[in-house]
C-alpha atoms as a PDB file:
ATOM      1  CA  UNK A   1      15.098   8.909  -2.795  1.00  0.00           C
ATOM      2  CA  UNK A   2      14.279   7.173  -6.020  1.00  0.00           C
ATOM      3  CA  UNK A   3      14.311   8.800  -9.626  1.00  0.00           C
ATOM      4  CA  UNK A   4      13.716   8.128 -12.734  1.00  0.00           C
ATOM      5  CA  UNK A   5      15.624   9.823 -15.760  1.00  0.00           C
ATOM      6  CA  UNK A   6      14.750   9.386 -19.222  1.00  0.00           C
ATOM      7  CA  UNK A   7      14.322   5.563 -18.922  1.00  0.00           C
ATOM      8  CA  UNK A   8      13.221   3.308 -21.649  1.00  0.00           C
ATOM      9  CA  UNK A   9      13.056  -0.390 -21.528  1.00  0.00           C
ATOM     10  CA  UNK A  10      12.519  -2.418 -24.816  1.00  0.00           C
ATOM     11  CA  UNK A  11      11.568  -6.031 -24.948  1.00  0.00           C
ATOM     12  CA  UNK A  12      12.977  -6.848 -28.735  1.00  0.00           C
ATOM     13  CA  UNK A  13      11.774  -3.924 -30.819  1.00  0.00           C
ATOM     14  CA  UNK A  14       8.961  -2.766 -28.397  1.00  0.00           C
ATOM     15  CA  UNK A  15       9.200  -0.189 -25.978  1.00  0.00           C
ATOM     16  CA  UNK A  16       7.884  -1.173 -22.516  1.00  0.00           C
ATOM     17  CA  UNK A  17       8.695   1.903 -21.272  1.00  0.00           C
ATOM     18  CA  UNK A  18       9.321   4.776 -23.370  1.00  0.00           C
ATOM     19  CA  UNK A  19      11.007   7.627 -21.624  1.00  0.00           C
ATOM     20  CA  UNK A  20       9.850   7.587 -17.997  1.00  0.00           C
ATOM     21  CA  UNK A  21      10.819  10.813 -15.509  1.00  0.00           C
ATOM     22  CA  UNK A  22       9.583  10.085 -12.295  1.00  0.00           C
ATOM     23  CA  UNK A  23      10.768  11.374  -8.456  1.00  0.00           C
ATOM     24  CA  UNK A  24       9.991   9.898  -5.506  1.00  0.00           C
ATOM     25  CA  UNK A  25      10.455  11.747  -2.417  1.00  0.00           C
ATOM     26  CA  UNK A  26      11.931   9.834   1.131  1.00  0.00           C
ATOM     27  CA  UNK A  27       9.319   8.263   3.461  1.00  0.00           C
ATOM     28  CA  UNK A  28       6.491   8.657   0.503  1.00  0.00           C
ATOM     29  CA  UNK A  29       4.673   5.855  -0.786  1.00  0.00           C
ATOM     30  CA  UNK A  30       3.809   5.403  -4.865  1.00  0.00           C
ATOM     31  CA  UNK A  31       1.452   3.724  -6.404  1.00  0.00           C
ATOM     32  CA  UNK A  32       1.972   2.547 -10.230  1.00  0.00           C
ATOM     33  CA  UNK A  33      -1.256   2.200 -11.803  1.00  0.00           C
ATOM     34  CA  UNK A  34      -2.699   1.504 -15.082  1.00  0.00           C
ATOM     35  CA  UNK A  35      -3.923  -1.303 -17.154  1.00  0.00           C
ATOM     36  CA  UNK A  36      -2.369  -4.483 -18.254  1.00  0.00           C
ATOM     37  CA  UNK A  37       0.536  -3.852 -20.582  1.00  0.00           C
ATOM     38  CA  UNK A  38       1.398  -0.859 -19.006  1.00  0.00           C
ATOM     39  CA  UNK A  39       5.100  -0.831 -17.986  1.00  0.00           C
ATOM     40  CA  UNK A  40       4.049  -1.221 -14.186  1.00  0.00           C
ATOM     41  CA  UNK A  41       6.263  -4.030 -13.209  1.00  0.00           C
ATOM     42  CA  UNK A  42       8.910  -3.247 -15.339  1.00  0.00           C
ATOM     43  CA  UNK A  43       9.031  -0.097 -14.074  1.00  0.00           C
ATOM     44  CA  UNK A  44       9.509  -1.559 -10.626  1.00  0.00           C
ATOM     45  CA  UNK A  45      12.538  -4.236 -11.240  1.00  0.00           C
ATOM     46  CA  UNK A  46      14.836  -1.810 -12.960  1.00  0.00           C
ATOM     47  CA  UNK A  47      15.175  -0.419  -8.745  1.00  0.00           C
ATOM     48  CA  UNK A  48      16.658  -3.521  -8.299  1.00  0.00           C
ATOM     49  CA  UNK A  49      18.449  -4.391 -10.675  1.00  0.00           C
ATOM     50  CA  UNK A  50      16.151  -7.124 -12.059  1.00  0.00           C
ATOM     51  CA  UNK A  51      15.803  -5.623 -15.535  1.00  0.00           C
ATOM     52  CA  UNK A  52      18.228  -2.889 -17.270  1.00  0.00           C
ATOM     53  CA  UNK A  53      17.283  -0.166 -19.014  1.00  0.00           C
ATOM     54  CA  UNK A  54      17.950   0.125 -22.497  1.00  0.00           C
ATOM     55  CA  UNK A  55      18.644   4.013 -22.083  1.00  0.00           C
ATOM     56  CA  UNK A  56      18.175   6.646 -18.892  1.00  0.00           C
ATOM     57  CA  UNK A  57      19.445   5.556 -15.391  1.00  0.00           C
ATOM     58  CA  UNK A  58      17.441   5.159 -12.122  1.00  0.00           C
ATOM     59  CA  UNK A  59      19.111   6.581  -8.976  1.00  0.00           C
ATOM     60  CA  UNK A  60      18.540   5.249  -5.410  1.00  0.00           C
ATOM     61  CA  UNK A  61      19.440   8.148  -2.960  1.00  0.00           C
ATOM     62  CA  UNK A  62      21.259  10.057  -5.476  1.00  0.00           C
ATOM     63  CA  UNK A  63      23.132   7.365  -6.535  1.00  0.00           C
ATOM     64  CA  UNK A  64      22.943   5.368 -10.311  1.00  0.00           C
ATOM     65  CA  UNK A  65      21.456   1.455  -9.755  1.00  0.00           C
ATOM     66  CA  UNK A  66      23.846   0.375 -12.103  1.00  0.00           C
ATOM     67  CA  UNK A  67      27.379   0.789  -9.733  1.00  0.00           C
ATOM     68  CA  UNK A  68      26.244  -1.396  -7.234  1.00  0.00           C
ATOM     69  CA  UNK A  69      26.693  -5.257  -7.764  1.00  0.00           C
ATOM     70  CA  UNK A  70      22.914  -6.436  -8.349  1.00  0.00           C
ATOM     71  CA  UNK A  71      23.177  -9.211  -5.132  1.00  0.00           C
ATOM     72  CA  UNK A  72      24.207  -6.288  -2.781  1.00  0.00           C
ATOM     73  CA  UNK A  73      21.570  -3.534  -4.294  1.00  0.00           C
ATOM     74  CA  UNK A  74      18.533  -6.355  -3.488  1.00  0.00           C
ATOM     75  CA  UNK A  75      19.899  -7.127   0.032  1.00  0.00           C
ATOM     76  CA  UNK A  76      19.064  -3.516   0.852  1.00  0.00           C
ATOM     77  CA  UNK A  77      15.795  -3.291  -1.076  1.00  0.00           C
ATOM     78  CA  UNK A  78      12.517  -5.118   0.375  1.00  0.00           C
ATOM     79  CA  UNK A  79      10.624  -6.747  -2.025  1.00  0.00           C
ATOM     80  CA  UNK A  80       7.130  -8.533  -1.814  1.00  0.00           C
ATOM     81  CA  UNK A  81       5.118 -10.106  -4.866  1.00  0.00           C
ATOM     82  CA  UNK A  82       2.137 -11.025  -5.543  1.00  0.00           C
ATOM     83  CA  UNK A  83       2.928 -15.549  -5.137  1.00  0.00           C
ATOM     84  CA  UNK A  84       4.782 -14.529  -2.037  1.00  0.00           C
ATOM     85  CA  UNK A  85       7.997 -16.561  -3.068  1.00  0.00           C
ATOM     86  CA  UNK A  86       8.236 -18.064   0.227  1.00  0.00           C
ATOM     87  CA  UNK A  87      10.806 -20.787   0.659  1.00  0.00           C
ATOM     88  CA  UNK A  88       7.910 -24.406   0.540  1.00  0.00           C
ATOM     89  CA  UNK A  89      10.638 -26.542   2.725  1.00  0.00           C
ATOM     90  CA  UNK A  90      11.684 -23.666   4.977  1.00  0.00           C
ATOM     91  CA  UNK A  91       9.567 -22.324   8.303  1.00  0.00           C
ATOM     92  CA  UNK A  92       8.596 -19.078   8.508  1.00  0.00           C
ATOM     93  CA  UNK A  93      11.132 -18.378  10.805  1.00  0.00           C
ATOM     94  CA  UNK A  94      13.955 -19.354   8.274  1.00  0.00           C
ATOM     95  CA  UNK A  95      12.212 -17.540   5.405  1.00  0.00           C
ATOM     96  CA  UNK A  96      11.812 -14.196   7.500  1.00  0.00           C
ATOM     97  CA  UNK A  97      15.194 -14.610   8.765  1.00  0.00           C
ATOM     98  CA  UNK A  98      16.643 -15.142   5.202  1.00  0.00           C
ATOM     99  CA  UNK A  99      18.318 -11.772   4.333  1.00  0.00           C
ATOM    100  CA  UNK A 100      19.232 -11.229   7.833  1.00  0.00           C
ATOM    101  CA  UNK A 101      21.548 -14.426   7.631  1.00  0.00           C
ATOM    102  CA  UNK A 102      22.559 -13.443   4.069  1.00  0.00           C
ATOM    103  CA  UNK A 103      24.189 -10.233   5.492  1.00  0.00           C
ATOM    104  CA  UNK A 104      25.999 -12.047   8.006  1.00  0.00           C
ATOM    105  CA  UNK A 105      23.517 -10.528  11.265  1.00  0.00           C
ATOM    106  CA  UNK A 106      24.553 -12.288  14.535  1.00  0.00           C
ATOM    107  CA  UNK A 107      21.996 -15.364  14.970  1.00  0.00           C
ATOM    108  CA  UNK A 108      20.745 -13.364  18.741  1.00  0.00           C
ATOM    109  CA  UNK A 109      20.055 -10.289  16.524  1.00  0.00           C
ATOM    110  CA  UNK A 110      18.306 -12.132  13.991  1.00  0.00           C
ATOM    111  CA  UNK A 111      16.267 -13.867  16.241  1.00  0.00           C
ATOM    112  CA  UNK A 112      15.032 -10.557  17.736  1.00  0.00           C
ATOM    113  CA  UNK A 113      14.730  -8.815  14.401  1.00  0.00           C
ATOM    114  CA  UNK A 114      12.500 -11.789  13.291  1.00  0.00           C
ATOM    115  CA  UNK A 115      10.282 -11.780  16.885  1.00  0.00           C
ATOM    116  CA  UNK A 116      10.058  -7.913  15.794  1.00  0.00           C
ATOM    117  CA  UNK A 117       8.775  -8.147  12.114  1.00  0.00           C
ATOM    118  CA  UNK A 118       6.322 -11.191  12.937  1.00  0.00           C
ATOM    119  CA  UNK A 119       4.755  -9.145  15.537  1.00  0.00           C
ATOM    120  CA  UNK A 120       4.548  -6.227  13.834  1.00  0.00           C
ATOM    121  CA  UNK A 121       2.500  -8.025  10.803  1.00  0.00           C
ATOM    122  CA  UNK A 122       0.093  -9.578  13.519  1.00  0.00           C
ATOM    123  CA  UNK A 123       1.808 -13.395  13.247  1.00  0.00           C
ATOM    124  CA  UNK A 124       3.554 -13.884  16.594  1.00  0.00           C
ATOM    125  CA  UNK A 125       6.804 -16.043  15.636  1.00  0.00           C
ATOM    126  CA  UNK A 126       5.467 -18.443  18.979  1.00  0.00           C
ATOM    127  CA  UNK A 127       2.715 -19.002  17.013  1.00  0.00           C
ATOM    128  CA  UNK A 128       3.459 -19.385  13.346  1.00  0.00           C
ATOM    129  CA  UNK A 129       7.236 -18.984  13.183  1.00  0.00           C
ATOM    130  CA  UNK A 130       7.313 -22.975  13.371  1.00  0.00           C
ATOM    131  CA  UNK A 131       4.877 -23.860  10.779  1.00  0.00           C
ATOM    132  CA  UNK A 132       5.660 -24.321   7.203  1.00  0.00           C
ATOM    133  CA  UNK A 133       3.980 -21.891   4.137  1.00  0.00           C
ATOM    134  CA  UNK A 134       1.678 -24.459   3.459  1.00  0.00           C
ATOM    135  CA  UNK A 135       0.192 -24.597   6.467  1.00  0.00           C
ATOM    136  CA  UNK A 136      -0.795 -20.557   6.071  1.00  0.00           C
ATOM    137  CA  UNK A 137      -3.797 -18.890   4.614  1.00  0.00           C
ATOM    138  CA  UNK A 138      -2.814 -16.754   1.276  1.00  0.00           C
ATOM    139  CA  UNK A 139      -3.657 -13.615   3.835  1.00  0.00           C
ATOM    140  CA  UNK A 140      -0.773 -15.055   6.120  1.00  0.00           C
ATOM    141  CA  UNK A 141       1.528 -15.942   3.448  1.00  0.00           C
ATOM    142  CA  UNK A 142       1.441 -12.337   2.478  1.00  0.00           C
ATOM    143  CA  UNK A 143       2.137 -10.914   5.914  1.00  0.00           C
ATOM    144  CA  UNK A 144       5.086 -13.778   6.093  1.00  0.00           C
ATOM    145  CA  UNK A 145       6.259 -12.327   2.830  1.00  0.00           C
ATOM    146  CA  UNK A 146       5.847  -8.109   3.997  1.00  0.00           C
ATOM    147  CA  UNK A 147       7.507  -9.159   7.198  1.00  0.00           C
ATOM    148  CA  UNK A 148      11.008 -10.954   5.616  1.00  0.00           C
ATOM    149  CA  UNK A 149      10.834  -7.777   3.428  1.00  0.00           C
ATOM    150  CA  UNK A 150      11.311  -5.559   6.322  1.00  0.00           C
ATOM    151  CA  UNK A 151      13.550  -7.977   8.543  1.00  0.00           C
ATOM    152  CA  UNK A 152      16.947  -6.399   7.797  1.00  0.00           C
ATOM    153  CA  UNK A 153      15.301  -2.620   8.075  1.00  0.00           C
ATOM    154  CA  UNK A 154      15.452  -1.560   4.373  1.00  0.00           C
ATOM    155  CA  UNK A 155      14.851   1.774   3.411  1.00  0.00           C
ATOM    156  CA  UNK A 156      12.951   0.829   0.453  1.00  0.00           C
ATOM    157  CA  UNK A 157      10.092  -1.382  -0.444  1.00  0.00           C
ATOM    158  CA  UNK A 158       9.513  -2.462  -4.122  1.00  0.00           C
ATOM    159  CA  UNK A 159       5.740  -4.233  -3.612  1.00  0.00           C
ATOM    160  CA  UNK A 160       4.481  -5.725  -6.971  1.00  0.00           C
ATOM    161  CA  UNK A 161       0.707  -6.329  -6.565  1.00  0.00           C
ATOM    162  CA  UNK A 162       1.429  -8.134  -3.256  1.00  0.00           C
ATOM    163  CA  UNK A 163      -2.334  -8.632  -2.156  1.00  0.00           C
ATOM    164  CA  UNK A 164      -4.151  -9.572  -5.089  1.00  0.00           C
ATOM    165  CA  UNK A 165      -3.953 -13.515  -4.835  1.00  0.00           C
ATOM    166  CA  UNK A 166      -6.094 -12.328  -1.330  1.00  0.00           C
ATOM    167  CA  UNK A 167      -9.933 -12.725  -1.189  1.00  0.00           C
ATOM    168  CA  UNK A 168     -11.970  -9.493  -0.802  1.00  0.00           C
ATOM    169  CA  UNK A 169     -12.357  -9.169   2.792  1.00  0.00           C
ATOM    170  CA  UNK A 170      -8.936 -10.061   3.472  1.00  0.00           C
ATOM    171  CA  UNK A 171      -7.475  -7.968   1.185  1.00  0.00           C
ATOM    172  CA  UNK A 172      -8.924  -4.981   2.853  1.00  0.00           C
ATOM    173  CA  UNK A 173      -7.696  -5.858   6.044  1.00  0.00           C
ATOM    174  CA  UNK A 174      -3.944  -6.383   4.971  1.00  0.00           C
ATOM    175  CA  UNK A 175      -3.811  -2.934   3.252  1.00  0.00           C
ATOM    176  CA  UNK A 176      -4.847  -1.309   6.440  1.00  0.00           C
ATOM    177  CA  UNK A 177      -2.659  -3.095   8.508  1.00  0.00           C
ATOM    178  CA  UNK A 178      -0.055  -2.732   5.787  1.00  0.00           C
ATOM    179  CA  UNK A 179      -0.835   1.258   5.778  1.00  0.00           C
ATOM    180  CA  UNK A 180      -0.482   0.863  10.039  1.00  0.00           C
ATOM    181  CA  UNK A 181       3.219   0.071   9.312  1.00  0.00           C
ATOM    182  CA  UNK A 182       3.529   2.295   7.137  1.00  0.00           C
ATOM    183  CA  UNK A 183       2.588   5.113   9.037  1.00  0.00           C
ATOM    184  CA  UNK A 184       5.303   4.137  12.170  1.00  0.00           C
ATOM    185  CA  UNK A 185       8.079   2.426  10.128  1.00  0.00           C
ATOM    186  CA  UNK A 186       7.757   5.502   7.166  1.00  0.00           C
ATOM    187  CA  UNK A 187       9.791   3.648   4.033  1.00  0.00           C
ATOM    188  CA  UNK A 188       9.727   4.523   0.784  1.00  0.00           C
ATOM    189  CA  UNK A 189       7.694   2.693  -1.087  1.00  0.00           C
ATOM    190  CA  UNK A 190       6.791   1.514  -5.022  1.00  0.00           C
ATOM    191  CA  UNK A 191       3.899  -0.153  -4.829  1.00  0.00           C
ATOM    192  CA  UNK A 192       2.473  -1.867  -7.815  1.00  0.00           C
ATOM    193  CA  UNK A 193      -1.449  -2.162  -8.710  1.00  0.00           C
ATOM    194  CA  UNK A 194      -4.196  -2.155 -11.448  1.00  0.00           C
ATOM    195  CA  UNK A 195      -6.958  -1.816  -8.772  1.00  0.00           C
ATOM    196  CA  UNK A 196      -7.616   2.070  -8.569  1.00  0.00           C
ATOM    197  CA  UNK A 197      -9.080   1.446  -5.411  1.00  0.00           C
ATOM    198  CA  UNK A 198      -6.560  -0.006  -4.040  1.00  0.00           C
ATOM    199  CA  UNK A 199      -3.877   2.740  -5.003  1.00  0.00           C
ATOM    200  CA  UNK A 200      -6.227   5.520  -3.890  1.00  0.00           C
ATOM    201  CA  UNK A 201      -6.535   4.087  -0.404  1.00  0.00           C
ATOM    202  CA  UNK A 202      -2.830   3.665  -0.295  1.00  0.00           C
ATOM    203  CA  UNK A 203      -1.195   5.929  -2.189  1.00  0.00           C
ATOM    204  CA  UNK A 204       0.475   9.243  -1.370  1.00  0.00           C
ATOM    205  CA  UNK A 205       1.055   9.557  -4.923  1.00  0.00           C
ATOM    206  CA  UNK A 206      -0.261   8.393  -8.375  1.00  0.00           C
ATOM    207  CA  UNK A 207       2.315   7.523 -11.341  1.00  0.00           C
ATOM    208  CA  UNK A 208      -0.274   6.463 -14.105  1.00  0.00           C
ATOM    209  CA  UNK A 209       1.017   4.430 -17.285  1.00  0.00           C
ATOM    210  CA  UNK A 210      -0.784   3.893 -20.133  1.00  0.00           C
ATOM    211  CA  UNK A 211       1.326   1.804 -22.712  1.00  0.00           C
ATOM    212  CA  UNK A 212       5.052   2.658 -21.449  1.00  0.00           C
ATOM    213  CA  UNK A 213       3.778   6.282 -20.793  1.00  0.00           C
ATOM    214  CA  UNK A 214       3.848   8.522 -17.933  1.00  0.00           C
ATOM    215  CA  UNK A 215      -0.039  10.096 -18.084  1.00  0.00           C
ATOM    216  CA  UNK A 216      -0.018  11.478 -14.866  1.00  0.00           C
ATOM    217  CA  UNK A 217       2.148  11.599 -11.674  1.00  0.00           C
ATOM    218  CA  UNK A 218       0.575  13.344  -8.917  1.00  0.00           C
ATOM    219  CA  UNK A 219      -0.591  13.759  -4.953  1.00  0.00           C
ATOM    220  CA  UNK A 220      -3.729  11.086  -4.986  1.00  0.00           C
ATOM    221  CA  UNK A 221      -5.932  14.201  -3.991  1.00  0.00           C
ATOM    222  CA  UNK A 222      -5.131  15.423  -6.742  1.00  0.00           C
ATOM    223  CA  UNK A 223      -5.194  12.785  -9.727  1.00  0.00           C
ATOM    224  CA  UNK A 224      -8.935  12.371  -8.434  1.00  0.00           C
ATOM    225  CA  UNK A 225      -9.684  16.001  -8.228  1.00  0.00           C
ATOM    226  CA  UNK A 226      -8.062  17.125 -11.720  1.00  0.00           C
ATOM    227  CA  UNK A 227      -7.557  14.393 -14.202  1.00  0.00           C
ATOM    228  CA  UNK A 228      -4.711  15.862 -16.588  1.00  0.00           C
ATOM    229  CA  UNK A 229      -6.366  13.595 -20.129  1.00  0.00           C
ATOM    230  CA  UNK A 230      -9.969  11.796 -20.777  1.00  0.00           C
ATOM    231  CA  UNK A 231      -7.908   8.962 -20.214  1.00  0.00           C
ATOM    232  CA  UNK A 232      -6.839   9.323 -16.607  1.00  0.00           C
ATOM    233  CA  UNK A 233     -10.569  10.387 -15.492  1.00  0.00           C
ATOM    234  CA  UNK A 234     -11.790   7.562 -17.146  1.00  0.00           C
ATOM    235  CA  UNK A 235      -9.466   4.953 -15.809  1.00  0.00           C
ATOM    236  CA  UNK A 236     -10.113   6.579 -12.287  1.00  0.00           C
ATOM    237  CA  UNK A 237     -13.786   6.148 -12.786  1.00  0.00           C
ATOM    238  CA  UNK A 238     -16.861   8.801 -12.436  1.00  0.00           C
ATOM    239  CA  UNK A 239     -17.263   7.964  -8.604  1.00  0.00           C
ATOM    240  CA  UNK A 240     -14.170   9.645  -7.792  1.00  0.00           C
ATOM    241  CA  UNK A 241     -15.656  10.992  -5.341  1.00  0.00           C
ATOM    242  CA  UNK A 242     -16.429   8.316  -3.371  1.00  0.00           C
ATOM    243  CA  UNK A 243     -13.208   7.137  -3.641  1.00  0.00           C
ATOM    244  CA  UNK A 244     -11.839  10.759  -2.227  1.00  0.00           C
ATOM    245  CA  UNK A 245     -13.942   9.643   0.870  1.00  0.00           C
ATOM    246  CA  UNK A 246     -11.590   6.142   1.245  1.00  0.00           C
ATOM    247  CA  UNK A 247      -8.558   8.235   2.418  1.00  0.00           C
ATOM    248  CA  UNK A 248     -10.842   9.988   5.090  1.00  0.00           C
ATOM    249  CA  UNK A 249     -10.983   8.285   8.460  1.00  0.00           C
ATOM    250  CA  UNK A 250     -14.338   8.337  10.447  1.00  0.00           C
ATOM    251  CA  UNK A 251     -12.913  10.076  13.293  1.00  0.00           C
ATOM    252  CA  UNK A 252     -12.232  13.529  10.906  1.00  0.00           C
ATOM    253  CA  UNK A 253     -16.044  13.850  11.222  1.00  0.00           C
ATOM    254  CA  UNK A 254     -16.298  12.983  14.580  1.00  0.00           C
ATOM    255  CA  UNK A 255     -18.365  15.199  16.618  1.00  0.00           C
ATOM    256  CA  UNK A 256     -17.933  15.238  20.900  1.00  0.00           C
ATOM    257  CA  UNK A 257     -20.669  13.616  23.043  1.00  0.00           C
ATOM    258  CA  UNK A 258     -23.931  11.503  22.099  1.00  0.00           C
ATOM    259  CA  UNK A 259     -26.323  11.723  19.685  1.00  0.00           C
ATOM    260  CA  UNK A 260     -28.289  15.098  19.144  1.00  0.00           C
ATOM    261  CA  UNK A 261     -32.194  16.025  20.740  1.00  0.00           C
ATOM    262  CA  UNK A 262     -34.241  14.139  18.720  1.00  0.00           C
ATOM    263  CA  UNK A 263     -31.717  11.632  17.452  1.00  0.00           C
ATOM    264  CA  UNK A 264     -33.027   8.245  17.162  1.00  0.00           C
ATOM    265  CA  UNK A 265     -30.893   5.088  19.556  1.00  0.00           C
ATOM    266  CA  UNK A 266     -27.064   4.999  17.418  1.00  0.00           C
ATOM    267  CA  UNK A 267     -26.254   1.386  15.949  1.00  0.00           C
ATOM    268  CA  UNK A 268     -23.264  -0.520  17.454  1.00  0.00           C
ATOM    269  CA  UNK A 269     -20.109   1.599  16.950  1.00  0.00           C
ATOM    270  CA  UNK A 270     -17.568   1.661  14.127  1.00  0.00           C
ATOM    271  CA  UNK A 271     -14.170   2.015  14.159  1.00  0.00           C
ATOM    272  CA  UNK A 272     -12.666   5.564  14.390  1.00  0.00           C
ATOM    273  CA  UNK A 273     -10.355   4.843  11.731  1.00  0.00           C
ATOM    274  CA  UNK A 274     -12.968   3.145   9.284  1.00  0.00           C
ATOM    275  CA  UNK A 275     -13.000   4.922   5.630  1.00  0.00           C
ATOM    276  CA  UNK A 276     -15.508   7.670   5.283  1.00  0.00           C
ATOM    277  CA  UNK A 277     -16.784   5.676   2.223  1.00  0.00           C
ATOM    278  CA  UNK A 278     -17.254   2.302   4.107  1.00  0.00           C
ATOM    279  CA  UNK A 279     -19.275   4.521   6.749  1.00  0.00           C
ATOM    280  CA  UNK A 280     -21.301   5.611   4.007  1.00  0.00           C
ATOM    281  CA  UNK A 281     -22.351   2.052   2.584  1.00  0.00           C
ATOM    282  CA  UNK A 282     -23.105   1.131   6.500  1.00  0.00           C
ATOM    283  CA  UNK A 283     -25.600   4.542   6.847  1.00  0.00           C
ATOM    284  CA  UNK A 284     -26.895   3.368   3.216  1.00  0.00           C
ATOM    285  CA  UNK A 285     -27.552  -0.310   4.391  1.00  0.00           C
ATOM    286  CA  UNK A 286     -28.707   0.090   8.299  1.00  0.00           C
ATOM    287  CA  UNK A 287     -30.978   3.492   7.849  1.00  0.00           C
ATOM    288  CA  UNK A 288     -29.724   5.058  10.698  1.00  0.00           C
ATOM    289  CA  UNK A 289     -28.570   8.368  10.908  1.00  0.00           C
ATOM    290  CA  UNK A 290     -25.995   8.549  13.842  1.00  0.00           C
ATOM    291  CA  UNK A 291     -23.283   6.075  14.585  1.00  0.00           C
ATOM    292  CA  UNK A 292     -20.723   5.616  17.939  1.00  0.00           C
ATOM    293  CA  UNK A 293     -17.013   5.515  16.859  1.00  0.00           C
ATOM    294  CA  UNK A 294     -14.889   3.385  19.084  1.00  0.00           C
ATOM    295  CA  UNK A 295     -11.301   3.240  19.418  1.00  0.00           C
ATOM    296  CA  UNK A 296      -9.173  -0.077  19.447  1.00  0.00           C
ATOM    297  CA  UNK A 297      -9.846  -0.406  23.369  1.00  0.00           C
ATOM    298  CA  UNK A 298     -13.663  -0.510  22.665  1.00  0.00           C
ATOM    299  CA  UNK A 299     -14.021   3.043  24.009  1.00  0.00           C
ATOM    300  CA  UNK A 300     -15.914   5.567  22.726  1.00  0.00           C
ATOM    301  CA  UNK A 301     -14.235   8.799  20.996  1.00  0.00           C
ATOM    302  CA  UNK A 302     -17.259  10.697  19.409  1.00  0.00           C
ATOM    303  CA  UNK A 303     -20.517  10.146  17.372  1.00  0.00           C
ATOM    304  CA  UNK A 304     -20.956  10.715  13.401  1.00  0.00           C
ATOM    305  CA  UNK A 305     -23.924  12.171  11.971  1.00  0.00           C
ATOM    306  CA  UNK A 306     -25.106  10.934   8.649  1.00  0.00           C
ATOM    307  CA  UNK A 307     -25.968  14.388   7.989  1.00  0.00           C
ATOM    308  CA  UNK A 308     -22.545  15.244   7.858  1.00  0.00           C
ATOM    309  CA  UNK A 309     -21.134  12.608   6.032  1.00  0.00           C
ATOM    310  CA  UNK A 310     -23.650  13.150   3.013  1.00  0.00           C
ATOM    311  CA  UNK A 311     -22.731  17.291   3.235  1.00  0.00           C
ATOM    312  CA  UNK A 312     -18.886  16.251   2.774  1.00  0.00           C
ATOM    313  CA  UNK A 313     -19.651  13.933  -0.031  1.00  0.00           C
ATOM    314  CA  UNK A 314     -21.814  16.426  -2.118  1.00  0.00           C
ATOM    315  CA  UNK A 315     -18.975  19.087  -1.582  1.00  0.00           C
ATOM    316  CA  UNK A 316     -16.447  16.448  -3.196  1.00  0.00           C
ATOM    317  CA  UNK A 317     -15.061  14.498  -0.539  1.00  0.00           C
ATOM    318  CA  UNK A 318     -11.858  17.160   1.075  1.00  0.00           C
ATOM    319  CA  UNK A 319     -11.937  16.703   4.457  1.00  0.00           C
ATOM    320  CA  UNK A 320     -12.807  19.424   7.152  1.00  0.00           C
END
């Protein structure tokens, strides 16, 4: 869907880039990773046209960037940032709505598009589609901004560290929700971060830069499992491990029925699809040793035994 041939972008005499080959498959969702200075977000606006290359050519759907007129490339590429770059004197309607209306969409299929996309980020438009962006919390503001992404159905998402103005907590809430719509709307994403955890929860693949470079580009499983250089194992960190367990959902470990003979009372359930590694801190913290999982009607779908959860973590975090 997206690739990457030989590309090299230079800011005077330095290269930003130097030589990137990179493939990204339909539907699959990429992480670029590495530290400041690394060629991330450059990387990213050469899709759409926002920087050229100085050599190499990027192709979207077999096709070469660079024989479409920039304005009508961007109007079929999503793109989210990390200020938002929401319209201050527009509503959120208008803002969602804006490439919609810039393509010339009917104003009844607009206003159902935009009813769509605000629901599916969890702002009703009856609710918030009135108000203005200052009147949103940054968590908000970046919903408003995923959502008028994805309001004229793009294919592809270019995301350039889109949650990191977000506070902690919220911040892992949004990339769930965000991973939710990924899972039913299945675009192809670019997804900028320099927060490994963040890339290994999201990510179906790795590309990792180190100073224009291509280090490593591979299936997250496997960047954490087999580090190609010093460098890459390092960046990733020596609880890789743990971080194998954040792509896990609860509910893989799940066993049928109530706790086991013996088994002291469980603690208030957990979500089924709560990371294996959050699970972990919450067995670490509260002391007990069996837990309910619930689904999102409250019921509940099966019980998980600390026992089990500690047996997958010493055996490297692959799920059963």
């Amino acid at each position: 869907m997206i690739a990457f041939e030989g590309v090299t972008h230079r800011y005077g005499a330095t290269a930003a880039l130097d030589g990137i080959d990179l493939a990204l498959a339909e539907q699959e969702l990429c992480i670029l990773l590495g530290p400041s200075g690394s060629g991330k977000s450059t990387l990213l606006r050469l899709v759409n046209r926002l920087l050229e290359p100085a050599c190499g050519r990027i192709l979207v759907d077999g096709r070469d960037v660079r024989s479409y007129q920039p304005e009508a490339l961007r109007r079929t590429i999503g793109y989210v940032i990390q200020d938002v770059g929401l319209f201050p004197h527009w509503k959120v309607w208008d803002n969602v709505a804006t490439v919609p209306g810039l393509l010339g969409w009917e104003r009844n299929r607009i206003a159902g598009r935009v009813e769509e996309v605000m629901d599916l980020v969890g702002l009703p438009a009856r609710t918030y589609g009135d108000r203005y962006p200052h009147q949103l919390s940054g968590g908000e503001a970046q919903r408003v901004g995923v959502a008028r992404a994805l309001a004229a159905d793009p294919p592809i998402l270019l995301m350039d560290e889109p949650f990191s103005a977000v506070d902690p907590l919220g911040r892992h809430r949004i990339q769930g929700e965000f991973l939710e719509i990924q899972r039913r709307l299945k675009k192809t994403v670019l997804f900028v971060t320099h927060d490994v955890d963040e890339a290994v929860r999201l990510g179906d693949r790795i590309a990792l830069l180190k100073e224009g470079r291509l280090v490593q580009y591979d299936r997250t499983e496997v960047l954490l499992e087999a580090p190609a250089t010093p460098f890459v194992g390092e960046f990733l960190g020596l609880d890789r491990t743990l971080k194998r367990l954040s792509r896990i959902p609860a509910s893989a470990l799940a066993r049928p029925g109530g706790p086991g003979d013996g088994d002291p009372p469980a603690a208030a359930a957990l979500a089924e699809d709560l990371d294996l590694r959050l699970v972990l801190s919450h067995f670490l913290e509260s002391g007990t040793d069996v837990v309910p999982l619930k689904n999102r009607q409250d019921r509940i779908t099966g019980w998980l035994h600390r026992q089990d959860l500690e047996a997958l973590a010493r055996i490297g975090g692959a799920a059963p």
